[in-house]
PDB file of N, CA and C in Angstrom:
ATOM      1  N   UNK A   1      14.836 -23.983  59.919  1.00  0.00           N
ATOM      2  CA  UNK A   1      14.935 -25.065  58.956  1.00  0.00           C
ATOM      3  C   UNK A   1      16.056 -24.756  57.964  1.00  0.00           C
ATOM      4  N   UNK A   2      16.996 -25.979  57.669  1.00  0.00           N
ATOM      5  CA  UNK A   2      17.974 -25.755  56.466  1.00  0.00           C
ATOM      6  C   UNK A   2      17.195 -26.354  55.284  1.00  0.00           C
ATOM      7  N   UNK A   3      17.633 -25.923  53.866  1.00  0.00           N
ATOM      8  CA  UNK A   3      17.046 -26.507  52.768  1.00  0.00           C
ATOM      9  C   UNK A   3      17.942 -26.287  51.837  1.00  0.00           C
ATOM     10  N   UNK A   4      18.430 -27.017  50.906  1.00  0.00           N
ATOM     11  CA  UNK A   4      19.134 -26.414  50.144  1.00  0.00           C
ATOM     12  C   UNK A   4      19.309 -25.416  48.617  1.00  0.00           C
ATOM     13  N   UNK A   5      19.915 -24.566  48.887  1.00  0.00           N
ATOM     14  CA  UNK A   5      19.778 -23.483  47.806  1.00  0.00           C
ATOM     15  C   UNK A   5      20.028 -24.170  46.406  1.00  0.00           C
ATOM     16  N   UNK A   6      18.973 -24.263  45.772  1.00  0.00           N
ATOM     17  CA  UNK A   6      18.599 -24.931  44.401  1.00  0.00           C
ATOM     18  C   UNK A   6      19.154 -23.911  43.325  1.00  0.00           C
ATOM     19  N   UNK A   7      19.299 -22.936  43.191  1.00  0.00           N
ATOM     20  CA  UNK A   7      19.966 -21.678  42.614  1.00  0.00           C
ATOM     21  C   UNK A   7      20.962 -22.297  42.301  1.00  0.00           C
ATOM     22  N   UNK A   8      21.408 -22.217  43.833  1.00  0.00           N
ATOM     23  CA  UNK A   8      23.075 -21.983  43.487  1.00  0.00           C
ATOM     24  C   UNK A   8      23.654 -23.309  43.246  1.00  0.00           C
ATOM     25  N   UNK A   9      23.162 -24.049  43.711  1.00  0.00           N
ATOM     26  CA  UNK A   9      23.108 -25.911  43.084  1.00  0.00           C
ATOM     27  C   UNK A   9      23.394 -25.992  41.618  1.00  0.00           C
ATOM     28  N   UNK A  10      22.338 -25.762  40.906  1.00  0.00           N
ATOM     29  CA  UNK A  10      21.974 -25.596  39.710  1.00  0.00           C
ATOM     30  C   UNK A  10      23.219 -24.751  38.650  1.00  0.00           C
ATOM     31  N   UNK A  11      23.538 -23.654  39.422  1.00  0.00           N
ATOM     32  CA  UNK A  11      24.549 -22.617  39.165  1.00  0.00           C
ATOM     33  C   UNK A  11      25.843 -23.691  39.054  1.00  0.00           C
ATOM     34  N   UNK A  12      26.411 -24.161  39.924  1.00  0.00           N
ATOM     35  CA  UNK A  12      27.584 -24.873  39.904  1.00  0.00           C
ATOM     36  C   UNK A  12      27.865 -25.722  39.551  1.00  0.00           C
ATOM     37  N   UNK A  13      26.757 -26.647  39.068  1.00  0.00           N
ATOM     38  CA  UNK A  13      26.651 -28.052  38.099  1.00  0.00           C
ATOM     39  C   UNK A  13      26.973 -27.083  36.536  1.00  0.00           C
ATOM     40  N   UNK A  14      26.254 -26.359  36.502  1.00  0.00           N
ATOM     41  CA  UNK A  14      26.267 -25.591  35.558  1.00  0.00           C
ATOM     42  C   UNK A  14      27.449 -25.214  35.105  1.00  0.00           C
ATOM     43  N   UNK A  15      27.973 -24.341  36.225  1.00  0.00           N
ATOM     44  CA  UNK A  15      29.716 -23.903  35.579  1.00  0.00           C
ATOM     45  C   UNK A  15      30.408 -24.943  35.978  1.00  0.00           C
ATOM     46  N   UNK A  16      30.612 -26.018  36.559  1.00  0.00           N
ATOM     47  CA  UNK A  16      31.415 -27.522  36.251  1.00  0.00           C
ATOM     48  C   UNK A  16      30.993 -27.771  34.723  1.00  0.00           C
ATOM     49  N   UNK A  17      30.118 -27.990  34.259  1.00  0.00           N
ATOM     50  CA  UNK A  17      29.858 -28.388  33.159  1.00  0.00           C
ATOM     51  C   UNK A  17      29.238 -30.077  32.998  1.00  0.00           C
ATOM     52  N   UNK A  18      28.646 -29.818  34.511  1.00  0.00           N
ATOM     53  CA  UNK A  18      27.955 -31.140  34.647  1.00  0.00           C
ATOM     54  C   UNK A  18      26.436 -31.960  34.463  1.00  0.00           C
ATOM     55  N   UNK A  19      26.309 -32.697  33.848  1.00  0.00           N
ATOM     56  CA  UNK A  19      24.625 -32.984  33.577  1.00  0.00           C
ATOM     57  C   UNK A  19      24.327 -33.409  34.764  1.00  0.00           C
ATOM     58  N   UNK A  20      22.883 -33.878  34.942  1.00  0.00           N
ATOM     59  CA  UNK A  20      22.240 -34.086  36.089  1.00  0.00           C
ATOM     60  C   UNK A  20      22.541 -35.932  36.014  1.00  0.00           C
ATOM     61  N   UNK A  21      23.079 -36.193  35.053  1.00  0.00           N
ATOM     62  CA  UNK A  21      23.220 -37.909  34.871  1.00  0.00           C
ATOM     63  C   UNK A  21      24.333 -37.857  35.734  1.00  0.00           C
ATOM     64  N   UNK A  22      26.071 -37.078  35.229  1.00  0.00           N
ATOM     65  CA  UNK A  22      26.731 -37.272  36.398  1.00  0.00           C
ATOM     66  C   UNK A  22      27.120 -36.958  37.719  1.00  0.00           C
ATOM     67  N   UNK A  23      25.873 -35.919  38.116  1.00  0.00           N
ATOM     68  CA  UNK A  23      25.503 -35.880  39.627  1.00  0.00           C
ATOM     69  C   UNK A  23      25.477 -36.570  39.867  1.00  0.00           C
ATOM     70  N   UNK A  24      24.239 -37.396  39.256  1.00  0.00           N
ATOM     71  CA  UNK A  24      23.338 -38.367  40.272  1.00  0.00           C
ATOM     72  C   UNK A  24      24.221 -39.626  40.163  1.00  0.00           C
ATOM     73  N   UNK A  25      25.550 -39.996  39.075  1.00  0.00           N
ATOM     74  CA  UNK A  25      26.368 -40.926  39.737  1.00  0.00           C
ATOM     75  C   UNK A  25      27.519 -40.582  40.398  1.00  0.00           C
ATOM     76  N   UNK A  26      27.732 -39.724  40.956  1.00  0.00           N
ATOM     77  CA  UNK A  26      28.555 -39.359  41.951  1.00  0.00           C
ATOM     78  C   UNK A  26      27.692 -39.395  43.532  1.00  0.00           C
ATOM     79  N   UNK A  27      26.285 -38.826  43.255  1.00  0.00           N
ATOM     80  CA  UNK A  27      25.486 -39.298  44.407  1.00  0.00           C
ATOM     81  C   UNK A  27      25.354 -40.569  44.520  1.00  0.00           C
ATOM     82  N   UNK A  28      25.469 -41.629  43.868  1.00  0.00           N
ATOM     83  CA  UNK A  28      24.749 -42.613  43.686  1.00  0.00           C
ATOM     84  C   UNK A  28      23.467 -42.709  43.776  1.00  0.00           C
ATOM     85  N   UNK A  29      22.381 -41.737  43.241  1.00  0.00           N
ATOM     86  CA  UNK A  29      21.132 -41.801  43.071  1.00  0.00           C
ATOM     87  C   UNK A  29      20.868 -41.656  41.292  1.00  0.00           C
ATOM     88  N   UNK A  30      19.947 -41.877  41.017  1.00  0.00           N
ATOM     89  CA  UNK A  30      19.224 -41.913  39.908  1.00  0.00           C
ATOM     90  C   UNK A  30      18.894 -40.672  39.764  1.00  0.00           C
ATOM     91  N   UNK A  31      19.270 -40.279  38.209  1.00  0.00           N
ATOM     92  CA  UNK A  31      19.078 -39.139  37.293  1.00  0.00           C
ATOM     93  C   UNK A  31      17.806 -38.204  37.853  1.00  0.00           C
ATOM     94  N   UNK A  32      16.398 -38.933  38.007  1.00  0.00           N
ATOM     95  CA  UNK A  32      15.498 -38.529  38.198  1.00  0.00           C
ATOM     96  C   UNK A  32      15.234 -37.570  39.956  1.00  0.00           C
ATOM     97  N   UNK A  33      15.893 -38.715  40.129  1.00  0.00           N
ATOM     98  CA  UNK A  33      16.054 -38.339  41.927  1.00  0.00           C
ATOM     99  C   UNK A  33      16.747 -36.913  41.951  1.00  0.00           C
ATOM    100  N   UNK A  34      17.969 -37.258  41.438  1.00  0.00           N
ATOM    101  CA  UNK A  34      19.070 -35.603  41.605  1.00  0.00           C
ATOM    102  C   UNK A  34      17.819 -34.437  41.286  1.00  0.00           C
ATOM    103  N   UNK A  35      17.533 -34.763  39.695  1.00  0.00           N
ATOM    104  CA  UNK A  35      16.800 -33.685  39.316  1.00  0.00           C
ATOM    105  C   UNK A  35      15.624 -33.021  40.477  1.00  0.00           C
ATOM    106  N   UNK A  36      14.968 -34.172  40.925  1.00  0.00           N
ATOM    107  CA  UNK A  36      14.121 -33.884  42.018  1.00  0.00           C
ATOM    108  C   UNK A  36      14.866 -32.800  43.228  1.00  0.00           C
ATOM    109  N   UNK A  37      15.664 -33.236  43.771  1.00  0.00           N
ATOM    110  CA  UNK A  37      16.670 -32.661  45.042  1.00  0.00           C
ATOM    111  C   UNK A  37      16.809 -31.190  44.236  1.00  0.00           C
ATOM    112  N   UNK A  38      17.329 -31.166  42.750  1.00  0.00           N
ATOM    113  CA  UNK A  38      17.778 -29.601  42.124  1.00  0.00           C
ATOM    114  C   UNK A  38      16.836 -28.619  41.875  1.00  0.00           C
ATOM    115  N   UNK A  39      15.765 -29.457  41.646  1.00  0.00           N
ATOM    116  CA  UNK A  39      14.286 -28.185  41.890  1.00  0.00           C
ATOM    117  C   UNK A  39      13.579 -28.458  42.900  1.00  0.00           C
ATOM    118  N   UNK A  40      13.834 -28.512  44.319  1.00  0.00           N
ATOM    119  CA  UNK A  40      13.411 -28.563  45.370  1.00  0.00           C
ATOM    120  C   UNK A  40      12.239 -29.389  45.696  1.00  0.00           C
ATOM    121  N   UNK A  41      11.962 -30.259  44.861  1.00  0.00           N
ATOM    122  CA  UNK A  41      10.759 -30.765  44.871  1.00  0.00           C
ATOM    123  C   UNK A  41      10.978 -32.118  46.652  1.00  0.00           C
ATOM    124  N   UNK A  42      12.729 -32.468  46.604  1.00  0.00           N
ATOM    125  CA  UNK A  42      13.154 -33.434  47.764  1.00  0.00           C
ATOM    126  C   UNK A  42      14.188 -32.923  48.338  1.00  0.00           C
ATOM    127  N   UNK A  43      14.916 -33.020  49.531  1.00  0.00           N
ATOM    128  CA  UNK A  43      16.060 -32.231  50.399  1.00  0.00           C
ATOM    129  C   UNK A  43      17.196 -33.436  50.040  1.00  0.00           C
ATOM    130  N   UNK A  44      18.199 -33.248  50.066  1.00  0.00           N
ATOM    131  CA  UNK A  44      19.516 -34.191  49.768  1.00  0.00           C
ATOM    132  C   UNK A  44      19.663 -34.786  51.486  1.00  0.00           C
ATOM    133  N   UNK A  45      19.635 -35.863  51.416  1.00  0.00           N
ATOM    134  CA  UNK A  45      20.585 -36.761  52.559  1.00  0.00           C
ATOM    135  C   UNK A  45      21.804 -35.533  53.551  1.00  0.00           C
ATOM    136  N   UNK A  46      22.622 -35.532  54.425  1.00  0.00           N
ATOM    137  CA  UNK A  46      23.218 -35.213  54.885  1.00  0.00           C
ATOM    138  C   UNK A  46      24.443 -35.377  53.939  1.00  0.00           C
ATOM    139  N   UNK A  47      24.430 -36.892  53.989  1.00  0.00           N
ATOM    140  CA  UNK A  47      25.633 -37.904  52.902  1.00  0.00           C
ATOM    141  C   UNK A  47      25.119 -37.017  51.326  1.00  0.00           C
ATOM    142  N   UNK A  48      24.315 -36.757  51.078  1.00  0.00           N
ATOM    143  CA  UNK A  48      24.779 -36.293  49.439  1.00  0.00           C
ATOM    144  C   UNK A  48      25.260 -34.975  49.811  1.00  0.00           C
ATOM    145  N   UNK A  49      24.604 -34.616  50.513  1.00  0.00           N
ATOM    146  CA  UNK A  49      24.949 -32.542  50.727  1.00  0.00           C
ATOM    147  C   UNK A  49      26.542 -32.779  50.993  1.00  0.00           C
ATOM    148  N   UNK A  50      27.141 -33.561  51.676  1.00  0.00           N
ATOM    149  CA  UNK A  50      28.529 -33.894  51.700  1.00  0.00           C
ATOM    150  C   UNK A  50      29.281 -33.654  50.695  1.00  0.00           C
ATOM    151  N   UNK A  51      28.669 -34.874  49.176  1.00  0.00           N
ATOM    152  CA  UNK A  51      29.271 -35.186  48.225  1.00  0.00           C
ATOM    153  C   UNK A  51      29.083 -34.029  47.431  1.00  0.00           C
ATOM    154  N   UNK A  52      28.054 -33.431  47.387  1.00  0.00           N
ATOM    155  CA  UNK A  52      27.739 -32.231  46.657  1.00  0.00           C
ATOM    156  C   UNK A  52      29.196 -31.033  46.839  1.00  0.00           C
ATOM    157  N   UNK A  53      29.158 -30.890  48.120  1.00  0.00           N
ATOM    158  CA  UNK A  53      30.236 -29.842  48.460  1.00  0.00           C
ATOM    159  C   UNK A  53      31.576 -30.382  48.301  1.00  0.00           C
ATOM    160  N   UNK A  54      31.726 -31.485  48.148  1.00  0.00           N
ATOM    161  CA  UNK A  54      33.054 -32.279  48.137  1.00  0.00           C
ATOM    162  C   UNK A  54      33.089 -31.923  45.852  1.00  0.00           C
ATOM    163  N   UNK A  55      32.055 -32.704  45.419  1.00  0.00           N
ATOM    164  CA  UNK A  55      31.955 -32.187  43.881  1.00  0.00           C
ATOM    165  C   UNK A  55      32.710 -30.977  43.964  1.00  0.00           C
ATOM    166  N   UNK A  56      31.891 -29.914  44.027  1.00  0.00           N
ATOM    167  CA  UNK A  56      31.827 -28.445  43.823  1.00  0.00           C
ATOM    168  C   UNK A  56      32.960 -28.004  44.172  1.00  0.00           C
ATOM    169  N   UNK A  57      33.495 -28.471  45.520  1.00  0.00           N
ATOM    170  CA  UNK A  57      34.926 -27.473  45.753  1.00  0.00           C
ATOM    171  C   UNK A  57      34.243 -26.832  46.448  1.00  0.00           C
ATOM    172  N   UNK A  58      33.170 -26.316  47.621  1.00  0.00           N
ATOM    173  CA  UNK A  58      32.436 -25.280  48.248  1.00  0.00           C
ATOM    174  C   UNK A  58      32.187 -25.932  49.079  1.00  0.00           C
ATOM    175  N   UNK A  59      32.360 -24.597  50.911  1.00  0.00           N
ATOM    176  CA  UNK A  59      31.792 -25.568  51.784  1.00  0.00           C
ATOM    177  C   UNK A  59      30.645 -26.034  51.810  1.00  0.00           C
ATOM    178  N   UNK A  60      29.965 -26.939  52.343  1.00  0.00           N
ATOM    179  CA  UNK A  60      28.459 -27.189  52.943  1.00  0.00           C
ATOM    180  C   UNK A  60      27.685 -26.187  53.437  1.00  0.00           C
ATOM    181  N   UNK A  61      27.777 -24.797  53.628  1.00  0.00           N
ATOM    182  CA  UNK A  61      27.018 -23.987  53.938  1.00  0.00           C
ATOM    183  C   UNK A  61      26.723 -22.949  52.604  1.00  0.00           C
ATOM    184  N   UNK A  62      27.953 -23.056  51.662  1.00  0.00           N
ATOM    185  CA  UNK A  62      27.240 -22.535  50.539  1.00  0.00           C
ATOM    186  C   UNK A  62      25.857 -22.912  49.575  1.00  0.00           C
ATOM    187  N   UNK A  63      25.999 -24.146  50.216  1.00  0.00           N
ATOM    188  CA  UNK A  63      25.019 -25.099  49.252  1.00  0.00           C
ATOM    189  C   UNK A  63      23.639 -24.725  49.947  1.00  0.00           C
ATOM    190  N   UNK A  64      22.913 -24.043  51.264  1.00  0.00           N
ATOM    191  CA  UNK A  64      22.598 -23.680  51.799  1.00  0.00           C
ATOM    192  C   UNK A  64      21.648 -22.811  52.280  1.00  0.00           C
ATOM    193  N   UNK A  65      20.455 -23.146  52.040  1.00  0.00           N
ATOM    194  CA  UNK A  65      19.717 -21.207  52.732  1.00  0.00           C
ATOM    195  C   UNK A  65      18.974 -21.766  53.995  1.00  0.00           C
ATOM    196  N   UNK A  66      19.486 -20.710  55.059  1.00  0.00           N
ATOM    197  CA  UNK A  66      18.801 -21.027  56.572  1.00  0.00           C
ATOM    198  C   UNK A  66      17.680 -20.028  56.470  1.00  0.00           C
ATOM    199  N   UNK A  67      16.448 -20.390  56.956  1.00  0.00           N
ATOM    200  CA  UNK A  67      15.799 -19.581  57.409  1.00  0.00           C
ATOM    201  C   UNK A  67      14.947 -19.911  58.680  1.00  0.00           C
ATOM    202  N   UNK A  68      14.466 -18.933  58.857  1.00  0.00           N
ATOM    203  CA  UNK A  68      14.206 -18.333  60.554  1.00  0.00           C
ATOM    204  C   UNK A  68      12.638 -18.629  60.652  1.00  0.00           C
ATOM    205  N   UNK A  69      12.048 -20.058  60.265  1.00  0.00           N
ATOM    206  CA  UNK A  69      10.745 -20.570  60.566  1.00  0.00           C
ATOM    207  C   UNK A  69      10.369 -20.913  62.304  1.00  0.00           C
TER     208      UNK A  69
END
């Protein structure tokens, strides 16, 4: 299963200097939603994990933790 690393999510909004308001309009989702996806509570779309790594400047696998379920 992939899921995405909420850490390091969190980490890079962080050093962008970005709130969770202009995530979630660059996702085009709602404030509440992002926040949801950033503490793992929901998994991001394929299409946001995109935009996420496209934001950040990082590939799509940084955003990332695989594990061996």
């Amino acid at each position: 299963m992939i899921k995405l690393n909420t850490e390091r999510a969190k980490e890079l909004r962080k050093n962008h200097g970005y709130t969770h308001g202009y995530v979630a309009k660059r996702l085009n989702c709602h404030k509440s939603a992002y926040s949801h996806i950033e503490r793992g509570f929901r998994q991001p779309s394929i299409d946001k994990l995109g935009k996420l790594s496209e934001l950040y400047g990082v590939p799509t696998d940084e955003l990332l933790i695989k594990s061996t379920l």
